[in-house]
C-alpha atoms as a PDB file:
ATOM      1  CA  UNK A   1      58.912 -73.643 -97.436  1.00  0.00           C
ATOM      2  CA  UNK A   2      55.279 -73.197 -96.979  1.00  0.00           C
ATOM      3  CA  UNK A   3      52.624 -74.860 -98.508  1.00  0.00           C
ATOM      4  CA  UNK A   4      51.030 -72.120 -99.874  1.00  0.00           C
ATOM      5  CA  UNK A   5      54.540 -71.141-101.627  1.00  0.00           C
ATOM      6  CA  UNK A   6      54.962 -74.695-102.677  1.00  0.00           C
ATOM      7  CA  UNK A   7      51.723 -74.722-104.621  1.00  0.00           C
ATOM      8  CA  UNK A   8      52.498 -71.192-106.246  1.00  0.00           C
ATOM      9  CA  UNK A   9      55.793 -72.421-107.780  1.00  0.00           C
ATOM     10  CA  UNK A  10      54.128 -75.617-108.954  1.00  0.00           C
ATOM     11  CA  UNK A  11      51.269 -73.205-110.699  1.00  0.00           C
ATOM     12  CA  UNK A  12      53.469 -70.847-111.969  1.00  0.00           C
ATOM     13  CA  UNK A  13      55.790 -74.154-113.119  1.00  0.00           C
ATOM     14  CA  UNK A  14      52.845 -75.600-115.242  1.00  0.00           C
ATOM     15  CA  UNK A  15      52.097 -71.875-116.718  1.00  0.00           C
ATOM     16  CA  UNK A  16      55.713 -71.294-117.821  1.00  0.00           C
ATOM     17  CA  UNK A  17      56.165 -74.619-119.308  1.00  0.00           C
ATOM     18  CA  UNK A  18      52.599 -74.598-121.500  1.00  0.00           C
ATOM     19  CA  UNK A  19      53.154 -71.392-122.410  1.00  0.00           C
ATOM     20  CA  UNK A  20      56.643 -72.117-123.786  1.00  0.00           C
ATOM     21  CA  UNK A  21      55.160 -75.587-125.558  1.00  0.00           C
ATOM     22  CA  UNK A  22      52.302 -73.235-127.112  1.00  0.00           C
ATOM     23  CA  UNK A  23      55.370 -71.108-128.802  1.00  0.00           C
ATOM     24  CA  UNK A  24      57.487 -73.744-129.821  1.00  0.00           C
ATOM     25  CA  UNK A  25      54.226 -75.119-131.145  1.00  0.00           C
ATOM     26  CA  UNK A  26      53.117 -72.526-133.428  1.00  0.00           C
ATOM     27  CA  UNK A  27      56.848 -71.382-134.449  1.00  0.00           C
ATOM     28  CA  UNK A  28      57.165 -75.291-135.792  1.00  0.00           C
ATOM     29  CA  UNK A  29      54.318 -74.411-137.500  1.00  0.00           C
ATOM     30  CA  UNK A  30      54.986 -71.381-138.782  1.00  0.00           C
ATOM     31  CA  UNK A  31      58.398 -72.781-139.830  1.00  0.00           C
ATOM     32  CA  UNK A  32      56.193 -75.935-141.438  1.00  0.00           C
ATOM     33  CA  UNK A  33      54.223 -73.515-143.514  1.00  0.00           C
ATOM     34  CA  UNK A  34      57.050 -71.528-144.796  1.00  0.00           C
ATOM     35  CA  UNK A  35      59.116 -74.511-145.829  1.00  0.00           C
ATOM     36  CA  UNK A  36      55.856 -76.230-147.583  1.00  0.00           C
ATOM     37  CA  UNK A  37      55.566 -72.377-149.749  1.00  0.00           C
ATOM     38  CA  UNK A  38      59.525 -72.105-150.412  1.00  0.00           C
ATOM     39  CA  UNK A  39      59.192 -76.082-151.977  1.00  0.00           C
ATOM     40  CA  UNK A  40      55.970 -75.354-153.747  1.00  0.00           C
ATOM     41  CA  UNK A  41      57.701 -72.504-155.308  1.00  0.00           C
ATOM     42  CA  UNK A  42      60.493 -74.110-156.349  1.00  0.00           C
ATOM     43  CA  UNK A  43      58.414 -76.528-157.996  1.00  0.00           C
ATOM     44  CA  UNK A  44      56.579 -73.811-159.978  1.00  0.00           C
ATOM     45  CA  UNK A  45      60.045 -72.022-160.829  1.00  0.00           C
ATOM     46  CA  UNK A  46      61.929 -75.001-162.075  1.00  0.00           C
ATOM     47  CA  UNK A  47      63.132 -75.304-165.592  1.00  0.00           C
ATOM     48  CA  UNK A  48      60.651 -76.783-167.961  1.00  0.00           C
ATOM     49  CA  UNK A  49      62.268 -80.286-168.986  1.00  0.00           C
ATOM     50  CA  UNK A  50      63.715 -80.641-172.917  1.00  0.00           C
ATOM     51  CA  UNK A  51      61.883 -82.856-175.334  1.00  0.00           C
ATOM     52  CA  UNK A  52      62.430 -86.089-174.927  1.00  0.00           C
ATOM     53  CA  UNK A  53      64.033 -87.449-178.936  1.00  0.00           C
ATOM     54  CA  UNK A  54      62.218 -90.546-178.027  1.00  0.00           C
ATOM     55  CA  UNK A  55      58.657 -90.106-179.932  1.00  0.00           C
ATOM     56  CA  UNK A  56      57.110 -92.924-177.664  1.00  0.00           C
ATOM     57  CA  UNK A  57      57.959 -91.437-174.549  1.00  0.00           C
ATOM     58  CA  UNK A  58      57.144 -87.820-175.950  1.00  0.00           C
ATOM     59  CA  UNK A  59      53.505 -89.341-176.770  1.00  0.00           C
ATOM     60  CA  UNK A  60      53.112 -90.696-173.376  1.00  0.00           C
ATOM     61  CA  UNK A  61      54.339 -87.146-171.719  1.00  0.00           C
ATOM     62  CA  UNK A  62      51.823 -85.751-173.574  1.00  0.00           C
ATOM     63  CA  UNK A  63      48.972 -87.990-172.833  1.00  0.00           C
ATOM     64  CA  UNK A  64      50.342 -87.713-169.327  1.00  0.00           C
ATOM     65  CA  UNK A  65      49.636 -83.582-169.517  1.00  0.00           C
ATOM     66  CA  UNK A  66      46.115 -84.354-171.513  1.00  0.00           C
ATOM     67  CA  UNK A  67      45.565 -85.928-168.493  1.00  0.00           C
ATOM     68  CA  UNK A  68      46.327 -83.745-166.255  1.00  0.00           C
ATOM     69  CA  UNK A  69      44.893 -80.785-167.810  1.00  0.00           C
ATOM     70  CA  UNK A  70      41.374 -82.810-167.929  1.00  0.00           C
ATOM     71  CA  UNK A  71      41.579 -84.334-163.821  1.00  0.00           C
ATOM     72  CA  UNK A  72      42.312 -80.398-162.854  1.00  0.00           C
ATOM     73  CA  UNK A  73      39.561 -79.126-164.770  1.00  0.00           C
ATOM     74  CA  UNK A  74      36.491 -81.451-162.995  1.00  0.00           C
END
């Protein structure tokens, strides 16, 4: 083989293979993002939990969501 042949497939080579790292690259992150949404979603379609028959812990679940409610609001 020639030189000048040698050096094109070694070019060519390093294109191909960046190129295909730059798609895997954004398709993980694509895939990343979509995952992160479908979990976040689940989270905001879940059941809402039963009331607890324990009055302390219902107190503290509801101090808990004071809480909450006043951290989100600042």
């Amino acid at each position: 083989m020639e030189t000048s042949s040698i050096i094109l497939l070694v070019i060519s080579s390093a294109i191909s293979f960046g190129l295909g790292r730059t798609f895997v690259h954004f398709r993980n992150k694509k895939r990343k993002e979509r995952a992160q949404a479908r979990k976040a979603q689940a989270l905001r379609d879940r059941p809402v939990a039963a009331e607890s028959k324990n009055k302390s812990k219902r107190k503290r679940q509801i101090q808990q969501l004071d809480k909450e409610g006043r951290s989100q609001k600042h």
